[in-house]
N, C-alpha and C. Protein backbone atom coordinates (compact mmCIF):
# COMPACT_ATOMS: atom_id res chain seq x y z
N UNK A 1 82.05 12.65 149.96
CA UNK A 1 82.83 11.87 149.03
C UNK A 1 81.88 11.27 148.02
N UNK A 2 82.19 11.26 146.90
CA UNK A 2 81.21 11.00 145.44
C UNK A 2 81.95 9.19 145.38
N UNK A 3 80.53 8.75 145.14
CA UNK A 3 81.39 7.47 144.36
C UNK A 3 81.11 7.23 142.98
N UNK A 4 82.40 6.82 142.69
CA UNK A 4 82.65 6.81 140.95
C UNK A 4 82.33 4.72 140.41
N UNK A 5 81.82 4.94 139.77
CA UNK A 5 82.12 3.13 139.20
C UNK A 5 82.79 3.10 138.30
N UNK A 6 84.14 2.88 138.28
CA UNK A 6 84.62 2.36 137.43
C UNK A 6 85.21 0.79 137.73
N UNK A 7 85.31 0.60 135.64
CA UNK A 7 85.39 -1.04 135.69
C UNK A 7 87.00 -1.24 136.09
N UNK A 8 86.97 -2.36 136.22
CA UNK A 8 88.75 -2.99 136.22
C UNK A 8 89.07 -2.35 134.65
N UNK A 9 88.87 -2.64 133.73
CA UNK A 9 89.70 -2.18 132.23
C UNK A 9 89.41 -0.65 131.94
N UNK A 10 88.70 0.03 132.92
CA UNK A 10 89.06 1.69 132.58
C UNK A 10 90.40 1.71 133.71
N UNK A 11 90.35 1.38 134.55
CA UNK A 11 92.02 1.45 135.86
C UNK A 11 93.14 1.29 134.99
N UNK A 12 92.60 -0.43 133.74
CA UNK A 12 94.02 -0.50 133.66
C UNK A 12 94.80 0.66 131.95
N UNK A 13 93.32 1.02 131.60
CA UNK A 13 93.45 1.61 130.33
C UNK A 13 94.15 3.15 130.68
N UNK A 14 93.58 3.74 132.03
CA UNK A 14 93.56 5.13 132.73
C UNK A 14 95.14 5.40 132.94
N UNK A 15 95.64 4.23 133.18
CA UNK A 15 97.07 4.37 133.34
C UNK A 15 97.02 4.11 134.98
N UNK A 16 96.32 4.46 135.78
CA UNK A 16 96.24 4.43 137.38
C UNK A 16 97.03 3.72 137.90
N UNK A 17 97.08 2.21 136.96
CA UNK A 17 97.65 0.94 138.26
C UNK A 17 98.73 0.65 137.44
N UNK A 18 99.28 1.13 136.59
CA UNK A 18 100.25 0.57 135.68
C UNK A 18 101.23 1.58 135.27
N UNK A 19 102.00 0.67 135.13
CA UNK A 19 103.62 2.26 134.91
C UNK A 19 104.15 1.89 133.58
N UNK A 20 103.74 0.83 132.86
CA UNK A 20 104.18 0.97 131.59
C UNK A 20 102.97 1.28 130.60
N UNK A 21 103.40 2.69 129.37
CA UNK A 21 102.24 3.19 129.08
C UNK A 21 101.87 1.75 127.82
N UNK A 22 102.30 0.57 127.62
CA UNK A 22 101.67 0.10 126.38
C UNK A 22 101.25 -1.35 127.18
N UNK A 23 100.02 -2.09 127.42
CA UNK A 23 99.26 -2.60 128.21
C UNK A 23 99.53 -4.14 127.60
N UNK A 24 100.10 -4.16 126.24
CA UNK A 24 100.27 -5.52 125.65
C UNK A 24 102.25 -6.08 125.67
N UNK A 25 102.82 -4.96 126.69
CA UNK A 25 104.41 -5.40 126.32
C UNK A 25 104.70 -6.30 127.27
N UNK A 26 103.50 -6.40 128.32
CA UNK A 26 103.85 -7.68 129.25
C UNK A 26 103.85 -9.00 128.23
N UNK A 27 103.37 -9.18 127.62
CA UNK A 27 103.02 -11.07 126.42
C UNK A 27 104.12 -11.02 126.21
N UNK A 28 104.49 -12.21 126.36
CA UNK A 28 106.04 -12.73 125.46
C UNK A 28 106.04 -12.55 124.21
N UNK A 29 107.25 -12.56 123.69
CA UNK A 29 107.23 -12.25 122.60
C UNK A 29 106.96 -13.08 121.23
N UNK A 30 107.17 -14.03 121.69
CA UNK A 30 106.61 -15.62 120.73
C UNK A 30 105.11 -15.07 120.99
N UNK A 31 104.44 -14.85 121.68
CA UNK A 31 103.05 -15.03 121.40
C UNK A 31 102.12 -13.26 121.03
N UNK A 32 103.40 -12.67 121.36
CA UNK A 32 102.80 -10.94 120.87
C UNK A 32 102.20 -10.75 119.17
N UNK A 33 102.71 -11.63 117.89
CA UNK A 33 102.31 -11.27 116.69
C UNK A 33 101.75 -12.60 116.22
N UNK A 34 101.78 -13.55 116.75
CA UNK A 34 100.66 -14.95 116.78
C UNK A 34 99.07 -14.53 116.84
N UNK A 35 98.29 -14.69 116.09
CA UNK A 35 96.87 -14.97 115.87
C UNK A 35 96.95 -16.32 115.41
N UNK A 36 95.97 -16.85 116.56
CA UNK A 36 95.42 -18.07 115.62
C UNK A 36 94.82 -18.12 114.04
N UNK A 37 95.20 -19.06 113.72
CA UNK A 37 95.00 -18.87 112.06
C UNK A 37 93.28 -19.24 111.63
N UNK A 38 92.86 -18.73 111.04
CA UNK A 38 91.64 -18.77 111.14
C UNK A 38 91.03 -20.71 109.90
N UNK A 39 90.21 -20.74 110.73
CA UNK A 39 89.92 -22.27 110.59
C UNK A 39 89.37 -22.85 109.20
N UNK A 40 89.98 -23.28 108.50
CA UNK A 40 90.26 -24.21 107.06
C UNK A 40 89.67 -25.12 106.85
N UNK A 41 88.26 -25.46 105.91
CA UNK A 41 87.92 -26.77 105.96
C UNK A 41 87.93 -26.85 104.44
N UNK A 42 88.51 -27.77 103.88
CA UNK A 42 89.08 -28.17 102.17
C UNK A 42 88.03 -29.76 102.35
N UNK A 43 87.47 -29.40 101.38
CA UNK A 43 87.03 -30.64 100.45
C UNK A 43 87.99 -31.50 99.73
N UNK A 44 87.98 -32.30 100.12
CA UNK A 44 88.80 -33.62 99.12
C UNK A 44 87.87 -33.98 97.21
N UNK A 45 89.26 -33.67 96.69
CA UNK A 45 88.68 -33.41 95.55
C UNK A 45 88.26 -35.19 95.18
N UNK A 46 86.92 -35.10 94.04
CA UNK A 46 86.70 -36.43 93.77
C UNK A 46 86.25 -37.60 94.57
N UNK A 47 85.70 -36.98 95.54
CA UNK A 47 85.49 -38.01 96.75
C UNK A 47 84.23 -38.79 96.15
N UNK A 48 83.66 -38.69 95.33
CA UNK A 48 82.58 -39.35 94.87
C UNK A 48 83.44 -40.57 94.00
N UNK A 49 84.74 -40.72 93.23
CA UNK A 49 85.19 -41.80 92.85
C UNK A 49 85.92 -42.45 93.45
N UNK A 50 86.47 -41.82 94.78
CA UNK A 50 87.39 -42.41 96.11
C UNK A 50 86.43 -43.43 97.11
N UNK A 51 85.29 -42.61 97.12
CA UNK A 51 84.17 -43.41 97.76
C UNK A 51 83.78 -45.06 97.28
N UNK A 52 83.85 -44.52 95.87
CA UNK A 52 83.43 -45.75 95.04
C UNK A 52 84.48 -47.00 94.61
N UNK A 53 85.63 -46.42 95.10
CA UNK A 53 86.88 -47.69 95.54
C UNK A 53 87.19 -48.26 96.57
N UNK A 54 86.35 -47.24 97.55
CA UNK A 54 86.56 -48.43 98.71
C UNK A 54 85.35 -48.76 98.92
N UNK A 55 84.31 -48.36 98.62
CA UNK A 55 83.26 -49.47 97.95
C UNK A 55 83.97 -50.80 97.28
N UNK A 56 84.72 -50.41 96.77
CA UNK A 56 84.83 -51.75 95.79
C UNK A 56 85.72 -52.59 96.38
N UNK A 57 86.35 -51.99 96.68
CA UNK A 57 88.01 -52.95 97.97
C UNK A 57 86.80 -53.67 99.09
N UNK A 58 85.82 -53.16 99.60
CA UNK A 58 85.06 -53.97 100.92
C UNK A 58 84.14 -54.90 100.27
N UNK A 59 83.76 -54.92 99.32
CA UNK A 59 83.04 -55.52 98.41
C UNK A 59 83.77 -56.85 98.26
N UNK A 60 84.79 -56.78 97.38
CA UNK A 60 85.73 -57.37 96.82
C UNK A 60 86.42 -58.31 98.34
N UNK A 61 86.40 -58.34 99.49
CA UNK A 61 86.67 -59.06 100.72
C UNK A 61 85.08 -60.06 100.79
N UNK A 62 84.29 -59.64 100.55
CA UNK A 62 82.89 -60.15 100.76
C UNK A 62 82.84 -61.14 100.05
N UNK A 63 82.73 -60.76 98.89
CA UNK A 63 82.21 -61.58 97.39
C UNK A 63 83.79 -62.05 97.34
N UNK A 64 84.07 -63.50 97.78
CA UNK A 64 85.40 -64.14 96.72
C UNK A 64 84.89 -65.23 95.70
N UNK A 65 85.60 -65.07 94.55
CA UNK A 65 84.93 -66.11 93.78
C UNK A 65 85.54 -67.53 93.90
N UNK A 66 85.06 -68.72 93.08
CA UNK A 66 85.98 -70.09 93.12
C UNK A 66 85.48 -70.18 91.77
N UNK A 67 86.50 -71.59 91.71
CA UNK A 67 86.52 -72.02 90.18
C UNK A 67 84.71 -72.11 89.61
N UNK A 68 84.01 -71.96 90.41
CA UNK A 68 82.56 -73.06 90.30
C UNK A 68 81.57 -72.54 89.94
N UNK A 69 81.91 -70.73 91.14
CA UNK A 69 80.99 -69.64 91.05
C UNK A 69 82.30 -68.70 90.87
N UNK A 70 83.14 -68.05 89.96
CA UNK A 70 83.85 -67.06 89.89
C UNK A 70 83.01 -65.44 89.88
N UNK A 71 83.49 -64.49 90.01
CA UNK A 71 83.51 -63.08 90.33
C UNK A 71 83.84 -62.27 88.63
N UNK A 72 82.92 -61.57 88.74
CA UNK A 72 82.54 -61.13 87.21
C UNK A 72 83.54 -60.08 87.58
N UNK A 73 84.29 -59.41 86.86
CA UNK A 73 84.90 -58.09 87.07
C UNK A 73 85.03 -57.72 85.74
N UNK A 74 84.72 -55.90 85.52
CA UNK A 74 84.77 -55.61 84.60
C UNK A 74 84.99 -54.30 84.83
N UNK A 75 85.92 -53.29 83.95
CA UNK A 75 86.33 -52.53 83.90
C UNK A 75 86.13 -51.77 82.85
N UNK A 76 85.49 -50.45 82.85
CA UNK A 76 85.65 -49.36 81.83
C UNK A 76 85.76 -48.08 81.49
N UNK A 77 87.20 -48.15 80.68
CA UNK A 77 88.13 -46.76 80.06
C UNK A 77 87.06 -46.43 79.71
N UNK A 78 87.54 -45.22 79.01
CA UNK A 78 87.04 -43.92 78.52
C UNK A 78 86.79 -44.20 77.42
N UNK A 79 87.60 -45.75 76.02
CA UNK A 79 86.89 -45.80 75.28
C UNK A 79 86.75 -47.48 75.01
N UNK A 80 87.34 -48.13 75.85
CA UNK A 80 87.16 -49.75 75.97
C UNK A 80 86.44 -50.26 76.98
N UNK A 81 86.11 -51.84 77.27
CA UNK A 81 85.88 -52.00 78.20
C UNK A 81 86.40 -53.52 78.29
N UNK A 82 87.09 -54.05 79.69
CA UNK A 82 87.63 -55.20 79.66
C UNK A 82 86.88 -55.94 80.87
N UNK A 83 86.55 -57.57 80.28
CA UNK A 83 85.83 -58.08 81.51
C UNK A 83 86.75 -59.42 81.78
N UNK A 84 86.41 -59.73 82.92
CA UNK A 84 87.21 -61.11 83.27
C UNK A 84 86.48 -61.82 84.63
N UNK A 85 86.72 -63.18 84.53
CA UNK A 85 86.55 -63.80 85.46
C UNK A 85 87.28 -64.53 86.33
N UNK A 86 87.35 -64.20 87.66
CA UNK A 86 88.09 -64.31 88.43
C UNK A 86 87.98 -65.69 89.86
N UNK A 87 88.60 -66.72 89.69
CA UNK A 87 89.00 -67.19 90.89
C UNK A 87 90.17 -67.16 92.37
N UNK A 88 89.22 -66.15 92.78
CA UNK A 88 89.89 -65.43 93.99
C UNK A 88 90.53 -66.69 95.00
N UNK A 89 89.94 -67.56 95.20
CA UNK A 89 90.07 -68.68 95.82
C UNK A 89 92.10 -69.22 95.64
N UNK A 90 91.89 -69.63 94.56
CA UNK A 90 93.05 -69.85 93.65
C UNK A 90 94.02 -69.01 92.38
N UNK A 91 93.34 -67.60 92.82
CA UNK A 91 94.08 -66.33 92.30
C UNK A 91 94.45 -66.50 90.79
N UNK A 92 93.26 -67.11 90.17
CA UNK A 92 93.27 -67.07 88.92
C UNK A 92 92.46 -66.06 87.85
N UNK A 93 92.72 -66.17 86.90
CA UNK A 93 91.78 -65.55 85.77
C UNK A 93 91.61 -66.78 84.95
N UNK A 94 90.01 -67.18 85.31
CA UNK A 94 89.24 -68.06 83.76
C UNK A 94 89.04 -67.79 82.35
N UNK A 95 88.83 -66.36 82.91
CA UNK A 95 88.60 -66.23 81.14
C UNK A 95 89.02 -64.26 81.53
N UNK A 96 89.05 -63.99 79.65
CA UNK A 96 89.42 -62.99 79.58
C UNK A 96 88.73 -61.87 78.38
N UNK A 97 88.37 -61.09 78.20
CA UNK A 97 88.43 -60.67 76.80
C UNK A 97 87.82 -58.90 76.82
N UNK A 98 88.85 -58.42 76.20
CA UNK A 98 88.47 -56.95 75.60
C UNK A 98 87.48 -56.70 74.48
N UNK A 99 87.46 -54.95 74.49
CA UNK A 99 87.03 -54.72 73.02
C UNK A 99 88.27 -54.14 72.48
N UNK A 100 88.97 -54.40 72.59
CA UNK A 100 90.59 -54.29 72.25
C UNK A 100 90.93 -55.68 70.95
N UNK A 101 90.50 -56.84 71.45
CA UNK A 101 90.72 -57.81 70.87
C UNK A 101 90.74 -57.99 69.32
N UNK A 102 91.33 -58.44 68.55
CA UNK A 102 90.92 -58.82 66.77
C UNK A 102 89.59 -59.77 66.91
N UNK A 103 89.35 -60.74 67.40
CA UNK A 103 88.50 -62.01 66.94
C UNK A 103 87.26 -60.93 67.27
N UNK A 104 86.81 -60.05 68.35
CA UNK A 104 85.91 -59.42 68.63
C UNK A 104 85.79 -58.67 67.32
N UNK A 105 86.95 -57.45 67.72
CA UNK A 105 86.10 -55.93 66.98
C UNK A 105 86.00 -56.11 65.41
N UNK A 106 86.75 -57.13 65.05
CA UNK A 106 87.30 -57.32 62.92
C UNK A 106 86.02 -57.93 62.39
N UNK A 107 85.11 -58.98 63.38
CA UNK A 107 84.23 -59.98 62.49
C UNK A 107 82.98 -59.09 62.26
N UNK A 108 82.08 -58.68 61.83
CA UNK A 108 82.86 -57.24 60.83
C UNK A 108 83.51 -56.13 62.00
N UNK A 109 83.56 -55.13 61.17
CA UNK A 109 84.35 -54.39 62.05
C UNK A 109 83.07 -53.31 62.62
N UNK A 110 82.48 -53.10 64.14
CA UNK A 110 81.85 -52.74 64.97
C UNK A 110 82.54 -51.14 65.26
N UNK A 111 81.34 -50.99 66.16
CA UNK A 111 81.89 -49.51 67.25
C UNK A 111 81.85 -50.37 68.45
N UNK A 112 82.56 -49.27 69.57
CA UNK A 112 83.15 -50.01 70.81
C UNK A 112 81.86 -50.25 71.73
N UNK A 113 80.54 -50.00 71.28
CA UNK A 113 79.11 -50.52 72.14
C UNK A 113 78.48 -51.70 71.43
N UNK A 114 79.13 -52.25 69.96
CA UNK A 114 78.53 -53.33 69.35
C UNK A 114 80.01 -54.60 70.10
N UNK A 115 81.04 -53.96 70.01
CA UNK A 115 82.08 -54.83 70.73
C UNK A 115 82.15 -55.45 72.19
N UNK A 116 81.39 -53.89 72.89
CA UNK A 116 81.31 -54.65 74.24
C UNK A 116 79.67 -55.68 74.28
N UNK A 117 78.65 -55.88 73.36
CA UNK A 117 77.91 -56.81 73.31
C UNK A 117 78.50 -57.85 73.29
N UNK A 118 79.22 -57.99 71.81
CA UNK A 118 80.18 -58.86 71.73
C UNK A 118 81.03 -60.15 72.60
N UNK A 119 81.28 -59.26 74.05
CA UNK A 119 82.65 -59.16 74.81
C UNK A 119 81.45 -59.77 75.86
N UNK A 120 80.30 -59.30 75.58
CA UNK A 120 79.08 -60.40 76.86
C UNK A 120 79.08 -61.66 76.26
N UNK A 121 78.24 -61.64 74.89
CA UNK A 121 78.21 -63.20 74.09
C UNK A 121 79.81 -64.10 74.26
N UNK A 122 80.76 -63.22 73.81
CA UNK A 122 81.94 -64.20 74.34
C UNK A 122 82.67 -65.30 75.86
N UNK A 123 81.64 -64.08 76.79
CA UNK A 123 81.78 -64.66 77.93
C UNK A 123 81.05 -65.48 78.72
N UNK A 124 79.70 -65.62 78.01
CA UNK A 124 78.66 -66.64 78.18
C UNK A 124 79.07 -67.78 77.37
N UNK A 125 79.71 -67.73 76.53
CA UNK A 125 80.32 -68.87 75.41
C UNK A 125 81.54 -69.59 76.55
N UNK A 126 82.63 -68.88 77.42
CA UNK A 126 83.22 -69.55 77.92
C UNK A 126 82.69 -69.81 79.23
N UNK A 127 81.56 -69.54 79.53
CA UNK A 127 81.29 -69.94 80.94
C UNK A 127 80.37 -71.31 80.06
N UNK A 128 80.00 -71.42 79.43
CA UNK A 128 79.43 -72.74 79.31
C UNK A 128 80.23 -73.44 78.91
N UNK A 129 81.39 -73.34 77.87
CA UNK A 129 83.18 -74.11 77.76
C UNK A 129 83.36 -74.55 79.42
N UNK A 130 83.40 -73.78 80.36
CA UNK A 130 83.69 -74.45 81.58
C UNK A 130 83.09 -74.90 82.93
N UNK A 131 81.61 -74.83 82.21
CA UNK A 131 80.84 -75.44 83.25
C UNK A 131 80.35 -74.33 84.93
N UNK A 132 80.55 -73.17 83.91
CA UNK A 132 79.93 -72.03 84.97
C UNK A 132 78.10 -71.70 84.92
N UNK A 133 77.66 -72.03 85.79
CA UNK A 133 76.48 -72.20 86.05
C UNK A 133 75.65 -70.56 86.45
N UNK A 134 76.69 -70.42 87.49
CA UNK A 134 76.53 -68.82 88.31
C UNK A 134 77.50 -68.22 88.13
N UNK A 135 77.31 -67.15 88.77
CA UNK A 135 78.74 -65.52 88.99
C UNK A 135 78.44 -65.67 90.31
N UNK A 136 78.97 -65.68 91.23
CA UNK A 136 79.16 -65.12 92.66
C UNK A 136 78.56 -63.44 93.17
N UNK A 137 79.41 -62.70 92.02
CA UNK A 137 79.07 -61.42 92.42
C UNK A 137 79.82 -60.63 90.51
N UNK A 138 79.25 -59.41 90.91
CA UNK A 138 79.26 -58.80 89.11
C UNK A 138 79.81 -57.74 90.02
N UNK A 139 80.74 -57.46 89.93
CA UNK A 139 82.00 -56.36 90.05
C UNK A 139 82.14 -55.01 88.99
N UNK A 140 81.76 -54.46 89.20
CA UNK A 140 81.49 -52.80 88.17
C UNK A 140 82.94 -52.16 88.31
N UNK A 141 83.95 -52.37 89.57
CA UNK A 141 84.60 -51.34 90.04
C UNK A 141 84.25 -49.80 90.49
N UNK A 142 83.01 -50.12 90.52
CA UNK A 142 82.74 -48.79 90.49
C UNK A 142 82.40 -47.50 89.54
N UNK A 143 82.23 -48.11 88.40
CA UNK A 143 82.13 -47.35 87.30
C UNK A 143 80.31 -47.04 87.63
N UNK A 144 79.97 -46.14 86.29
CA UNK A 144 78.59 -45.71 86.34
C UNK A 144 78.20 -46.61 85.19
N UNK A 145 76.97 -46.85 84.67
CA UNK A 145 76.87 -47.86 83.56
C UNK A 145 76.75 -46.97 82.54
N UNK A 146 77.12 -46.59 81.65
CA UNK A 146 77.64 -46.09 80.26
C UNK A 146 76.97 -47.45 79.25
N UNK A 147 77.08 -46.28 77.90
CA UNK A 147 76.56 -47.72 76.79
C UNK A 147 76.81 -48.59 76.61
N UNK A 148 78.31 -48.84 76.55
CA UNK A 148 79.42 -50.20 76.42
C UNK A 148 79.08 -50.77 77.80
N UNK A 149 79.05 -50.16 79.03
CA UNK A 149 78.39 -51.18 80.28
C UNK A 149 76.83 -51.49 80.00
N UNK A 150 76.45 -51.02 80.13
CA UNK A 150 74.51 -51.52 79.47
C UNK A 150 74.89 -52.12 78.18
N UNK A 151 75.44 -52.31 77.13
CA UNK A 151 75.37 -53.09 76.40
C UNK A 151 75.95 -54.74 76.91
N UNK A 152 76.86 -54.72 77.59
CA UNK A 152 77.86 -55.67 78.16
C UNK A 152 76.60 -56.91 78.72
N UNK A 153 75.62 -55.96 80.09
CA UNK A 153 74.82 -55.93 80.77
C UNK A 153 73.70 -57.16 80.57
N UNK A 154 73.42 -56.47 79.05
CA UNK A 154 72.04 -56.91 78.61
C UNK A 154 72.65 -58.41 78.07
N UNK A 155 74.04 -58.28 77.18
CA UNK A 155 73.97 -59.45 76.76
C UNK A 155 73.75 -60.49 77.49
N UNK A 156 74.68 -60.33 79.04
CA UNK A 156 74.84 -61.50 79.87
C UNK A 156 73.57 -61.90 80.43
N UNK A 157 72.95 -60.71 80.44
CA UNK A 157 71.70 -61.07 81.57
C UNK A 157 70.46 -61.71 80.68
N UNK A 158 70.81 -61.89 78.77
CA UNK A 158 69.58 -62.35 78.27
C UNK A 158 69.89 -64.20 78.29
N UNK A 159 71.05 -64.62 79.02
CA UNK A 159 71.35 -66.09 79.36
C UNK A 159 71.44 -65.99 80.93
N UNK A 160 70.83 -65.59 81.31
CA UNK A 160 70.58 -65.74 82.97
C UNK A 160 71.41 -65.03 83.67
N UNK A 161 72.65 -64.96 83.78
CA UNK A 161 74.14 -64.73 84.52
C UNK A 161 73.84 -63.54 85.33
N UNK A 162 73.62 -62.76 84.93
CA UNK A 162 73.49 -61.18 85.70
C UNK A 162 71.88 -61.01 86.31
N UNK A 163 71.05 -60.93 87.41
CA UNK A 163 69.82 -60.52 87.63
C UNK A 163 69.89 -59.72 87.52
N UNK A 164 68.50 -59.41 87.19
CA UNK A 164 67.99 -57.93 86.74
C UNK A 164 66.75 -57.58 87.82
């Protein structure tokens, strides 16, 4: 007598142990044309400016301002830029001012990086109107500094307000 090796999957391929000739009609049928779907990993678009808002939301819990030391916040569009000061304490706004404004952009009439200088000198003018000494914290939102932000920048920081 010869001995043969065969594996278990030549028996069941050979037909030997099995009486139905198609080897896959035992699977149910929900799972006979199911392949797992092959695995998906998507980037979230913009995550570099999503990042940089909740940067600014955990920030913004940290740094609250008061009437004494308020919270610089400043914001900038695509072709303005608006700053304000904020008492978080008492959910106010001290002061306010665009390069949107007439008294700013008309005295003569500027581009929107001589306005946002402007929009610094104006706000050093009302922090000494109200007896603001410090900023608590200088709030970007998250923006990148652009000219109208470096211009903003320099004004405040050549009367102390902003370190450099």
């Amino acid at each position: 007598m010869a001995l043969v090796n065969i594996s278990p999957f030549q028996l069941r391929t050979s037909g030997l142990l099995q009486s139905r000739p198609d080897p896959f009609n035992c699977l149910p049928i929900s799972r006979r044309n199911s392949f797992p779907k092959p695995l998906m990993i998507e980037a979230r678009a913009n995550t570099q400016k999503e990042s940089a808002k909740v940067r600014n939301r955990r920030l913004q819990t940290k740094f609250n301002g008061s009437s004494v030391r308020p919270r610089l916040s400043v914001f900038c569009s695509a072709k303005q830029l608006y700053a304000m000061l904020v008492d978080d304490q008492n959910k106010k706004c001290l002061f306010y001012a665009s390069t949107l404004q007439k008294s700013i952009r008309d005295n003569p009439s500027c581009s929107t990086v001589e306005a946002a200088q402007r929009v610094g000198e104006e706000l050093v003018k009302a922090c000494v109107n109200l007896n603001i000494n410090e900023i608590s914290s200088y709030d970007r939102n998250g923006f990148a500094r652009g000219e109208r932000m470096i211009a903003f920048e320099i004004a405040i920081s050549c009367h102390g307000f902003l370190p450099r």
